[in-house]
Protein backbone atom coordinates (compact mmCIF):
# COMPACT_ATOMS: atom_id res chain seq x y z
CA UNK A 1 -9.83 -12.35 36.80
CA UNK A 2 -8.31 -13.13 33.18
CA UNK A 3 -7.26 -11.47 30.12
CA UNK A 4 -7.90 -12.32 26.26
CA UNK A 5 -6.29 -11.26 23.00
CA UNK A 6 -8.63 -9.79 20.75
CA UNK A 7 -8.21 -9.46 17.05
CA UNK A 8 -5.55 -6.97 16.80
CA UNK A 9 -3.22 -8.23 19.97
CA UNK A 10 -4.85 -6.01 21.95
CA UNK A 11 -4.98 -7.80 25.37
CA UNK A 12 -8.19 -7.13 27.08
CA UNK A 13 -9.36 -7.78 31.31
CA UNK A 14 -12.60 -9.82 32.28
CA UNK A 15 -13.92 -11.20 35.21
CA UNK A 16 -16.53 -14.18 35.92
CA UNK A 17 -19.08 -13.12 39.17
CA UNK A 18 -21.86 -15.43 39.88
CA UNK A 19 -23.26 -19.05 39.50
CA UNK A 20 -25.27 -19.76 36.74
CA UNK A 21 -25.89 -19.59 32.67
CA UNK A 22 -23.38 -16.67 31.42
CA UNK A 23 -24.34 -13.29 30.90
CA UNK A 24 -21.88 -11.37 28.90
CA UNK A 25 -22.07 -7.23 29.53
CA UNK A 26 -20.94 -4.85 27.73
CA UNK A 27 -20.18 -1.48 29.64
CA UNK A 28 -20.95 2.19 28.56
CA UNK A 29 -18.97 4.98 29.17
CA UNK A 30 -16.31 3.58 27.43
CA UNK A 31 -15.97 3.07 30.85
CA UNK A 32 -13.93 0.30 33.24
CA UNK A 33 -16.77 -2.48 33.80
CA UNK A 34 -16.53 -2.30 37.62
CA UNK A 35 -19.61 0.58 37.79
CA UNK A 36 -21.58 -2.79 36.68
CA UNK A 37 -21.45 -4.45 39.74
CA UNK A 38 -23.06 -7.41 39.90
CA UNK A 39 -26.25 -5.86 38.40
CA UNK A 40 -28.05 -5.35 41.12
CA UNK A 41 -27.30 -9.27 42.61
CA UNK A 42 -28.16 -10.61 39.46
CA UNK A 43 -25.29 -12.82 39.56
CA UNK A 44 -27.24 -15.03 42.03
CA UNK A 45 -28.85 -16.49 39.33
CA UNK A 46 -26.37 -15.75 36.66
CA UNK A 47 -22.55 -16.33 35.72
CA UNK A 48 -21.50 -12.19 34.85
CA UNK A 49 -18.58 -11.93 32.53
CA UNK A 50 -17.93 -8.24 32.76
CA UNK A 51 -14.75 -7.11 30.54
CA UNK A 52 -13.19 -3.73 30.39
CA UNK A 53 -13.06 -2.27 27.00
CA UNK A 54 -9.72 -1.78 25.34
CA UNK A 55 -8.07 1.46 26.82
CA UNK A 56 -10.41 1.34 29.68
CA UNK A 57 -9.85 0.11 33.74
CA UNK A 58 -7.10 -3.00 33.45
CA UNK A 59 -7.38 -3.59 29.93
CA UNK A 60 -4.72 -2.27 27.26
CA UNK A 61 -4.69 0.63 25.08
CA UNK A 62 -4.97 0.08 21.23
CA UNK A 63 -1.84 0.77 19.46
CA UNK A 64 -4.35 2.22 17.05
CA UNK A 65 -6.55 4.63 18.78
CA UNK A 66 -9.38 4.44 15.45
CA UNK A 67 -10.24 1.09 17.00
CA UNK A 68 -11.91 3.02 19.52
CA UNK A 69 -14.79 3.14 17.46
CA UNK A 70 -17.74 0.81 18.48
CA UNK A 71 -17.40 -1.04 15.58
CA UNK A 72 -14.29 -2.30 16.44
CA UNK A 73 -15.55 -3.05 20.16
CA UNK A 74 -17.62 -4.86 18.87
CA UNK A 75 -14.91 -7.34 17.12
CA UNK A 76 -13.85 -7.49 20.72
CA UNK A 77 -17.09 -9.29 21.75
CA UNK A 78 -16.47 -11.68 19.16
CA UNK A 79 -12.73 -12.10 20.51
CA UNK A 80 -14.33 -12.95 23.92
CA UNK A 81 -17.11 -15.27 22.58
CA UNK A 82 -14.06 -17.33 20.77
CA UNK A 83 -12.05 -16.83 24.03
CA UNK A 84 -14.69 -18.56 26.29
CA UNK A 85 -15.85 -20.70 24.11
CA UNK A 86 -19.44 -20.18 23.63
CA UNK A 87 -21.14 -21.08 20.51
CA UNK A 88 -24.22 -18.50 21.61
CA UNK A 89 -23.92 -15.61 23.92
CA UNK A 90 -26.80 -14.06 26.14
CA UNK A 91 -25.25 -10.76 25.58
CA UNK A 92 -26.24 -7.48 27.77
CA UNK A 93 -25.54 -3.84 26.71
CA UNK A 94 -25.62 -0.53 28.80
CA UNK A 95 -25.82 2.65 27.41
CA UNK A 96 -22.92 3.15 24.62
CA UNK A 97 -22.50 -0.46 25.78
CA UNK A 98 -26.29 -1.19 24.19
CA UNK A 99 -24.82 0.44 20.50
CA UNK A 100 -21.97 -1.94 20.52
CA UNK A 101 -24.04 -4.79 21.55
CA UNK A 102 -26.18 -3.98 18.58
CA UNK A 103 -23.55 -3.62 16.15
CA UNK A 104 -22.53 -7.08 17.05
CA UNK A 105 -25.80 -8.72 16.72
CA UNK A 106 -26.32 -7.46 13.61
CA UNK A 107 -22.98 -8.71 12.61
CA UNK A 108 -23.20 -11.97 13.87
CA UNK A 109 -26.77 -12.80 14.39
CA UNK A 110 -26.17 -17.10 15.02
CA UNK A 111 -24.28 -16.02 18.07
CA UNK A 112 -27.44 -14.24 19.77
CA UNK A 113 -29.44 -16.43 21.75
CA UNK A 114 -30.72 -13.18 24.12
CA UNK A 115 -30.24 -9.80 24.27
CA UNK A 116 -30.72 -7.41 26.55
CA UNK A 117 -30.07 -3.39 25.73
CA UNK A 118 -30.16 -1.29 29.38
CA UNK A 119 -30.61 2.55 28.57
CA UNK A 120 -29.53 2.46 25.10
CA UNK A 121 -27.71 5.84 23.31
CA UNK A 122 -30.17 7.82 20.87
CA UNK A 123 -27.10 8.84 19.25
CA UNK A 124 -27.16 5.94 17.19
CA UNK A 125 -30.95 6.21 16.27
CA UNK A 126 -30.49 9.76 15.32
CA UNK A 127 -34.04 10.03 17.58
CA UNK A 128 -35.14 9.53 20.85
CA UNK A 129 -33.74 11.05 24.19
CA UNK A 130 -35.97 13.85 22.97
CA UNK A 131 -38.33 13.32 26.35
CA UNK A 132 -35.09 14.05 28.42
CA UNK A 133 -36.40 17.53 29.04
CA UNK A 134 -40.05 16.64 30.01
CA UNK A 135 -38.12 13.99 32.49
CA UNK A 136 -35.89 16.87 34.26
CA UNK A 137 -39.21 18.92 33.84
CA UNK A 138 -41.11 16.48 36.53
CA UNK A 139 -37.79 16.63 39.25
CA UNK A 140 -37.58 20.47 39.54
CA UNK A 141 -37.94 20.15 43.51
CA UNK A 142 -34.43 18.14 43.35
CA UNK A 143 -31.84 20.42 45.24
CA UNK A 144 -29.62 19.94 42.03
CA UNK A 145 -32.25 20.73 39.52
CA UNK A 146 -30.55 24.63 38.22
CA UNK A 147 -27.09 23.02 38.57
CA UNK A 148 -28.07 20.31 35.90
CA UNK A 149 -30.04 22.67 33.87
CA UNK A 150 -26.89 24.69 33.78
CA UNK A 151 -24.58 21.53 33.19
CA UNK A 152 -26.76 20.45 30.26
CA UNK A 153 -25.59 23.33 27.52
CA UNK A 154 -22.12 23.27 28.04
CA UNK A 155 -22.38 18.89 27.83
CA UNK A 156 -23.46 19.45 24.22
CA UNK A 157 -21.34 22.35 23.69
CA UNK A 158 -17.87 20.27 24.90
CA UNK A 159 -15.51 20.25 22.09
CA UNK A 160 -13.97 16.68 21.42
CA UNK A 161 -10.84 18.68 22.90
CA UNK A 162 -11.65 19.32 25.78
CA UNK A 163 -9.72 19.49 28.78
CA UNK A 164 -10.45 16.39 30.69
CA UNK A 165 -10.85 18.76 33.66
CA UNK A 166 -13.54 20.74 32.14
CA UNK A 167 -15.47 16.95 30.90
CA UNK A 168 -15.53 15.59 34.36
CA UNK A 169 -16.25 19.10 35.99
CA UNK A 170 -19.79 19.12 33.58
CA UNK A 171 -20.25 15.45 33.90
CA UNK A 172 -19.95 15.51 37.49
CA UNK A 173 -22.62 18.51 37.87
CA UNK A 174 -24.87 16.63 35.49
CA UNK A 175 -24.76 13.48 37.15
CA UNK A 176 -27.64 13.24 39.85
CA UNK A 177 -29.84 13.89 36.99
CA UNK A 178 -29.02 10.22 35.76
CA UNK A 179 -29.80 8.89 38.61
CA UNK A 180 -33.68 7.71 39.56
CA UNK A 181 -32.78 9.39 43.40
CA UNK A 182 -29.57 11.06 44.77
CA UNK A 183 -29.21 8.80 48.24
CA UNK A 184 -25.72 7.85 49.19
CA UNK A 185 -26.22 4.58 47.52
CA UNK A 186 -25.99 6.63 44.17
CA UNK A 187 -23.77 8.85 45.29
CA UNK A 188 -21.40 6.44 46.03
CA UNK A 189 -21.81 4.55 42.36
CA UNK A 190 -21.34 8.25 40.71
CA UNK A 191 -18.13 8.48 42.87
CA UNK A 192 -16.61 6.06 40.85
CA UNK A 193 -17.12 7.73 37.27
CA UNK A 194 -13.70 9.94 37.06
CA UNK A 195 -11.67 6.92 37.79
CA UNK A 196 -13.33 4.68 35.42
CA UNK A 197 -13.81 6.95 32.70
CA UNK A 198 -11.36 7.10 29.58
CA UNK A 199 -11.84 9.95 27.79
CA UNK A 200 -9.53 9.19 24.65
CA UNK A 201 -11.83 5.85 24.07
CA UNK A 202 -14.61 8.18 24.95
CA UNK A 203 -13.95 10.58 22.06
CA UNK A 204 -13.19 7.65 19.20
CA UNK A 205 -15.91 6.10 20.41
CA UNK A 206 -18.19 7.57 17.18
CA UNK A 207 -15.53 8.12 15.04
CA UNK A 208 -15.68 7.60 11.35
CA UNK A 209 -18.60 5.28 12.30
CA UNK A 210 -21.52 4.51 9.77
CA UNK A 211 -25.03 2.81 11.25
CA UNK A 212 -25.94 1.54 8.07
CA UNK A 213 -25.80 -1.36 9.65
CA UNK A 214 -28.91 -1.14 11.69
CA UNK A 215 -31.16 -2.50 9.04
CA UNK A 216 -29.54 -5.87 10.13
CA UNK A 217 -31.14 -5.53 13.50
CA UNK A 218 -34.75 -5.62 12.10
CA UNK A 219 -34.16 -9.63 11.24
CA UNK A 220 -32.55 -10.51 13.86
CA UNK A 221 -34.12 -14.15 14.81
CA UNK A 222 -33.36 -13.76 18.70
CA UNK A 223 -35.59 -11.91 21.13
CA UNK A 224 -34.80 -8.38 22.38
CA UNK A 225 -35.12 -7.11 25.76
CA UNK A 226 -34.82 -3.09 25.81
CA UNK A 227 -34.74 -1.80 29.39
CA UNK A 228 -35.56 1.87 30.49
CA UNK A 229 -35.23 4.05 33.49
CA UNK A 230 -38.53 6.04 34.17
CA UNK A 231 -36.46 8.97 35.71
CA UNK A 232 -33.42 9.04 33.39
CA UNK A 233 -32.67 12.48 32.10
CA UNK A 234 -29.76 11.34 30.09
CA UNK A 235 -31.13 8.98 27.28
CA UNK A 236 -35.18 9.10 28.18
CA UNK A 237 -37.89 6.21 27.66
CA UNK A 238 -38.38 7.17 24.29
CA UNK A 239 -36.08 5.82 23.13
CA UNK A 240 -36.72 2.11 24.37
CA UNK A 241 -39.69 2.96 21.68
CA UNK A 242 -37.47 3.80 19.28
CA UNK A 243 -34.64 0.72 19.39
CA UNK A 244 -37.74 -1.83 19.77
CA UNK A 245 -39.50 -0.22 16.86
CA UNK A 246 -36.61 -1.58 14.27
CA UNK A 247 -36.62 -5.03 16.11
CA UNK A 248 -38.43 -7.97 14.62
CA UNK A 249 -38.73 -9.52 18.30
CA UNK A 250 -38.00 -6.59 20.17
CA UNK A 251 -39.89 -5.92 24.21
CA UNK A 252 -39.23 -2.38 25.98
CA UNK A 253 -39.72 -2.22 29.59
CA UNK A 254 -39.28 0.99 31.79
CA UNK A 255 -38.83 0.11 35.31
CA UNK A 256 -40.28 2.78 37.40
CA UNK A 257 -38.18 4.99 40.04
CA UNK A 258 -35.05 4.03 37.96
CA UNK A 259 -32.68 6.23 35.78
CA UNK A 260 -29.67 5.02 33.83
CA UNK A 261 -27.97 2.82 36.20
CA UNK A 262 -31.56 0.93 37.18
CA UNK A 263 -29.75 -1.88 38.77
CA UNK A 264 -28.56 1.02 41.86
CA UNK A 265 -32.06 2.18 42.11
CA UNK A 266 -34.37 -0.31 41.27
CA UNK A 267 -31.95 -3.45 41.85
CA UNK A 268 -35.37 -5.90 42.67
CA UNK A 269 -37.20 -4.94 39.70
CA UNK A 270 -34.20 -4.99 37.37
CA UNK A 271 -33.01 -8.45 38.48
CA UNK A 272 -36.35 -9.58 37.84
CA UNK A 273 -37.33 -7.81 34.59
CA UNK A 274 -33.90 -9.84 33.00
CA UNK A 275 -34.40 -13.08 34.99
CA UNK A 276 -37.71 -12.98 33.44
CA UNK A 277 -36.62 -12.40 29.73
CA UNK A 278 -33.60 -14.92 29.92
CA UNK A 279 -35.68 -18.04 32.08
């Protein structure tokens, strides 16, 4: 365990698991980086340098809370690349994780020598995550099927004031639905989401953000992996169509049984799906 100083003297947490090349992930949520695990035992073949994002797990809170916005997370990969002392990164993204990945690439395409986007937000694409419906659609014999259904509304409805009480109570009922299957094994990961979660990083996540920045993806020179969950009902496939659709070397891959955390479900096909792209 260690801590770097990113741009603004914001003192950020990271941890190395594994042998191997390094793999630097970038969580979702804005969420503490611990719900990564070690991807599913990919660190047997890979050095994991995990961080928590600022405000988030054992990291600091900005003294500016508009660095919140993934732009500026993504200034805080660059902090870390100078911090370790990699001239290239093989960089890995998760869900919100995946948009500040991107916005880094794009930003600093030499530094890319792999990327990898796991269940990446429509948000940014303005498209995709449109097949979430057809998804929950195929699980309707799931015990939590009408609680999710339910859960669904009042997640778009949520004000950005919300009570945290009221986010976690929705987020909580919604949850299973993210999930490929609701065994303890994902129970236990979902367990894990209040304490993780930070909701002020959460809401400045998008703020005063502009993607215009996305064209800069469609030359990136390095090689794209875009990984999907065939049972998520939170972002979809379609929209591993979508991200690989403005990438110039850009491969989706939907790993069947999975949902958004694929590395709980599906941990053997994951590990080999991004062994395979970064070999």
């Amino acid at each position: 365990m260690a801590n770097f100083t990113s741009f603004d003297g914001t003192v950020l947490h990271y941890e190395s698991i594994g042998d191997g090349p390094p793999l630097v992930l970038v969580p979702g949520g804005p969420r503490a980086a611990g719900y990564l695990e070690d991807l599913g035992g990919l660190s047997a073949s890979r050095r994991l340098i995990r961080y928590d994002a600022r405000g988030t797990g054992a990291s600091a809170r900005p003294d500016d809370p508009s660095t919140y916005a993934y732009p500026t997370l993504a200034r805080d990969v660059e902090a870390l690349r100078d911090h370790l002392g990699l001239e290239r990164l093989d960089l890995l993204g998760h869900s919100a994780g995946s948009v500040v990945a991107s916005a880094y690439a794009a930003a600093h395409p030499a530094r890319i020598a792999r990327l990898v986007l796991v269940s990446p937000s429509p948000q940014l694409y303005g498209k995709g995550g449109d097949d979430v419906g057809d998804i929950l659609a195929t699980r309707t014999d799931a015990p939590w099927h009408a609680e999710v259904g339910a859960a669904a509304g009042e997640l778009l409805s949520l004000p950005p004031d919300a009570a945290p009480e009221r986010v976690f109570d929705v987020l909580d009922r919604y949850t299973p639905a993210a999930y490929g299957r609701w065994d303890e094994r994902q129970r236990a990961h979902a367990a894990t989401q209040r304490e993780q979660f930070a909701l002020a990083a959460w809401a400045g996540f998008w703020a005063g953000t502009d993607p215009g920045w996305l064209d800069g993806l469609a030359t990136l020179p390095a090689p794209v992996l875009v990984l999907t969950g065939e049972k998520d009902a939170l972002t979809g496939v379609r929209i591993g169509d979508v991200v690989t659709a403005g990438l110039a070397h850009g491969r989706h891959v939907t790993i069947p049984g999975a949902g958004h955390y694929p590395w709980v479900d599906e941990p053997a096909a994951f590990v080999a799906a991004v062994n395979e792209f970064l070999s």
